[in-house]
Protein backbone atom coordinates (compact mmCIF):
# COMPACT_ATOMS: atom_id res chain seq x y z
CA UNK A 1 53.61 -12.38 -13.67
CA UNK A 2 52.47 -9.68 -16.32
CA UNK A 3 50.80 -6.34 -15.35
CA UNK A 4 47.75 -6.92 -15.28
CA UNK A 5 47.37 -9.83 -13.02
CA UNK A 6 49.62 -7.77 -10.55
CA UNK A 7 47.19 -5.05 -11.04
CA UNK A 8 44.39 -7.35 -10.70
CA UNK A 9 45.54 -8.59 -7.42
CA UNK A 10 46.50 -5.33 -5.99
CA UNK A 11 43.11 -4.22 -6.35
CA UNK A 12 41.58 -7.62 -4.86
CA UNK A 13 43.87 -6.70 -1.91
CA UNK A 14 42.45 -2.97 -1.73
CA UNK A 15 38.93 -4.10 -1.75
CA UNK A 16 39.69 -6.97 1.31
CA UNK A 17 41.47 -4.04 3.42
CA UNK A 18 38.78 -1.86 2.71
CA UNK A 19 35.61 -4.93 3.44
CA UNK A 20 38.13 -5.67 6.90
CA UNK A 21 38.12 -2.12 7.59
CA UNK A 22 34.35 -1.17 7.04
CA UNK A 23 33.31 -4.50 9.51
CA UNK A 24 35.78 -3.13 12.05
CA UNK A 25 34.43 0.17 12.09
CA UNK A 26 30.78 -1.30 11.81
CA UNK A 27 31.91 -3.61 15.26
CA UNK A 28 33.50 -0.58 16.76
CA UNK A 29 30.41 1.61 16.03
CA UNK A 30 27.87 0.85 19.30
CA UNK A 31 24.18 0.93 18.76
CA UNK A 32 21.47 4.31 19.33
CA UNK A 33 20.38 2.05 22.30
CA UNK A 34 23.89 1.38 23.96
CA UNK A 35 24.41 5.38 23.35
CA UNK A 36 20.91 5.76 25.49
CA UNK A 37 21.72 3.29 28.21
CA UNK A 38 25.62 5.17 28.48
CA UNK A 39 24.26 8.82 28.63
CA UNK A 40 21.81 7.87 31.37
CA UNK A 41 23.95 5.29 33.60
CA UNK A 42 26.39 8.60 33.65
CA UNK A 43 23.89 11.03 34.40
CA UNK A 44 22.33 9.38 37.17
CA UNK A 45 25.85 8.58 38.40
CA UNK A 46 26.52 12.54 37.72
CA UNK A 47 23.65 13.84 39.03
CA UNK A 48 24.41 11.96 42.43
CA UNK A 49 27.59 13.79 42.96
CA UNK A 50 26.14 16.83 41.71
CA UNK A 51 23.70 17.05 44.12
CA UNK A 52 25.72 15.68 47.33
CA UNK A 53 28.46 18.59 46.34
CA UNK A 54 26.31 21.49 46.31
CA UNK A 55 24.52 20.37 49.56
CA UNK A 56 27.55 20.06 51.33
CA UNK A 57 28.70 23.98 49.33
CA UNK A 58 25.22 24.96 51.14
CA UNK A 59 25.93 23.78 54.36
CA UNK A 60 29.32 25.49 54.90
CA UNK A 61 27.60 28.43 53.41
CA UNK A 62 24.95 29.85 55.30
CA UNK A 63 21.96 31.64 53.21
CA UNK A 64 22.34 29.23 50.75
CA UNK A 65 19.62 27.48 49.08
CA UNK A 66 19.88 24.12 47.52
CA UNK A 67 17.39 22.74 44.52
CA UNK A 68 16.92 19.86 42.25
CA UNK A 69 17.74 21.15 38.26
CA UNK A 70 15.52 19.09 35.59
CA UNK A 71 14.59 21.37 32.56
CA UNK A 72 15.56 21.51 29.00
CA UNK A 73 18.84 22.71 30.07
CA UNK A 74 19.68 19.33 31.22
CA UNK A 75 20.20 17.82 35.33
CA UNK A 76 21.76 18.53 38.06
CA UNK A 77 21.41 20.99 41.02
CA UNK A 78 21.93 24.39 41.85
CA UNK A 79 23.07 26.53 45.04
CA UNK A 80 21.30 30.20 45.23
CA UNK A 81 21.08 33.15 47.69
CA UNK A 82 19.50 36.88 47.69
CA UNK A 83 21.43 39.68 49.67
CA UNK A 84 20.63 42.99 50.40
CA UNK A 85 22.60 45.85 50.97
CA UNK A 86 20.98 49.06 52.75
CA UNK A 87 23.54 51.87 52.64
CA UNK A 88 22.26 55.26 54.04
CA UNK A 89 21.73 57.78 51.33
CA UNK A 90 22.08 55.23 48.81
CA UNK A 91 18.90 52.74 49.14
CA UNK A 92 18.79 49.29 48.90
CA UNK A 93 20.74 46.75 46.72
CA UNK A 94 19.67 43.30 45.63
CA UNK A 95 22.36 40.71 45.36
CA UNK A 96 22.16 37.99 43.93
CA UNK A 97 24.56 34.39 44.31
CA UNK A 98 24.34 31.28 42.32
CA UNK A 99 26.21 28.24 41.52
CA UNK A 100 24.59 25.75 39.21
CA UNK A 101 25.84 22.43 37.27
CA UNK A 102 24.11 20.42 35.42
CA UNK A 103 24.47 17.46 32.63
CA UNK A 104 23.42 18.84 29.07
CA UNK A 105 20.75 16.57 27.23
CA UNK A 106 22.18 13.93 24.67
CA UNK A 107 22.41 15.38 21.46
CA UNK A 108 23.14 13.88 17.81
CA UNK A 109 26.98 14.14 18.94
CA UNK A 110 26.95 11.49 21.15
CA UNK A 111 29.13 13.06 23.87
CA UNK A 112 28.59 13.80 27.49
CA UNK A 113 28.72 17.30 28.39
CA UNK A 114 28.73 18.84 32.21
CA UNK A 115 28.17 22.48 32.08
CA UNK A 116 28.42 25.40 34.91
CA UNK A 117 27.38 28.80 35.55
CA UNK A 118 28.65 30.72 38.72
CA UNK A 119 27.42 34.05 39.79
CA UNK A 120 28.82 35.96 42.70
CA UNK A 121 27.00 39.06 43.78
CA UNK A 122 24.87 40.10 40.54
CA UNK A 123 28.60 39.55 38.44
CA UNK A 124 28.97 36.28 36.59
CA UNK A 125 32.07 34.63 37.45
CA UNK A 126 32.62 32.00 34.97
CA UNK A 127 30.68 29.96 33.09
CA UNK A 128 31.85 26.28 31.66
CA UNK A 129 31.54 23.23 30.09
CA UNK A 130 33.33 19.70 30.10
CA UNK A 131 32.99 16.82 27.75
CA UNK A 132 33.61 14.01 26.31
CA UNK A 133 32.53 11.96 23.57
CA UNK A 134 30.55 8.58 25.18
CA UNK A 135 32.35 6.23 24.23
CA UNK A 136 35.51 7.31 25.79
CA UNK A 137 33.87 8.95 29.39
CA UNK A 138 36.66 9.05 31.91
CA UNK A 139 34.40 9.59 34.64
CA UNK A 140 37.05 11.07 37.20
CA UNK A 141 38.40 13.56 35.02
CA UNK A 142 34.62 14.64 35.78
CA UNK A 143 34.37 14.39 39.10
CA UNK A 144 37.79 15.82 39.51
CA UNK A 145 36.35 19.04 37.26
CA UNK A 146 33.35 19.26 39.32
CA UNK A 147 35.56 19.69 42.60
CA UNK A 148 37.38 21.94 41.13
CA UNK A 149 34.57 24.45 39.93
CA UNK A 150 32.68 23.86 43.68
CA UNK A 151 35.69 24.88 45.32
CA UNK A 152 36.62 27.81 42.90
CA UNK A 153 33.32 29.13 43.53
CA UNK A 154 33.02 28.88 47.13
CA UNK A 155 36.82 30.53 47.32
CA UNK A 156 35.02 33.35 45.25
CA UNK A 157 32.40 33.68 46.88
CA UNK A 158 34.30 33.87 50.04
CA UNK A 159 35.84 36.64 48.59
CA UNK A 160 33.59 38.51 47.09
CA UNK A 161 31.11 38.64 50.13
C-alpha cells in the first residue's frame, strides 16, 4: 500500500471517530426542556426539606419565626428573630438572628445551586453555597449539606445567645 492511500484512510478513520464522537456527545447532551423539568423536580423536592428543617430549627428555638422564601433570589425558607438588649446607662440594642436557605434560579449553567446565609446577633456567621451541575445531582450530598449548615447554625446560635 503506497502513502497516499494509507494517508487517505487514516483520515477516513479520523473523520468516522470524530462523526461517532459528535452523535455521542449530541445523545449525551439532554434537551432545554429535560434541563427545566430536572431543576424543578429538585427544587420542589428541595424546597420540601428546606422548609420541614427550619420549622423544626424554630420549634426547638423559641422566638423564632419561620417564612416561605420565593423572590429573585431563588426558594426556600428562612428562620428570623429580633432581640433586645436594655443595659442601664447604655440604652437599648437591637439584635438581630437569621438563618435562610434557599435554591438559586436556573441559570445558562445548567447546575443546581443551594445557597445559605446565617446571621447570629447582628454578625454574619457564614454564608454558602453548594452545587452541582444537573445532570449529575447527588441529591444526598444535599440534604446531608443542608443538615449540616441547620445544625451549625443552631450550635451557634446556642452560643452566641
Amino acid at each position: 500500500m503506497e502513502f497516499r492511500e494509507r494517508l487517505e484512510k487514516a483520515i477516513e478513520r479520523g473523520q468516522r471517530e470524530s462523526g461517532a464522537r459528535a452523535a455521542e456527545e449530541a445523545q449525551r447532551e439532554i434537551t432545554e426542556r429535560e434541563i427545566r423539568r430536572l431543576y424543578s423536580q429538585y427544587r420542589l423536592e428541595l424546597s420540601g426539606r428546606i422548609e420541614d428543617s427550619l420549622r423544626l430549627l424554630a420549634d426547638q428555638l423559641p422566638g423564632f419565626r419561620f417564612e416561605t422564601v420565593v423572590n429573585d433570589r431563588g426558594w426556600g425558607a428562612a428562620v428570623s428573630r429580633d432581640d433586645i438588649d436594655i443595659e442601664p446607662g447604655r440604652g437599648r440594642r437591637n439584635y438581630f438572628s437569621r438563618l435562610e436557605i434557599v435554591i438559586r434560579p436556573l441559570t445558562a449553567s445548567n447546575v443546581l445551586e443551594l445557597a445559605v446565609k446565617a446571621t447570629v446577633r447582628n454578625r454574619e456567621v457564614f454564608n454558602r453555597a453548594h452545587y452541582q451541575r444537573l445532570t449529575k445531582v447527588d441529591q444526598t450530598s444535599f440534604n446531608e449539606v443542608m443538615d449540616l449548615w441547620v445544625l451549625e447554625y443552631a450550635e451557634l446560635y446556642s452560643a452566641g445567645s
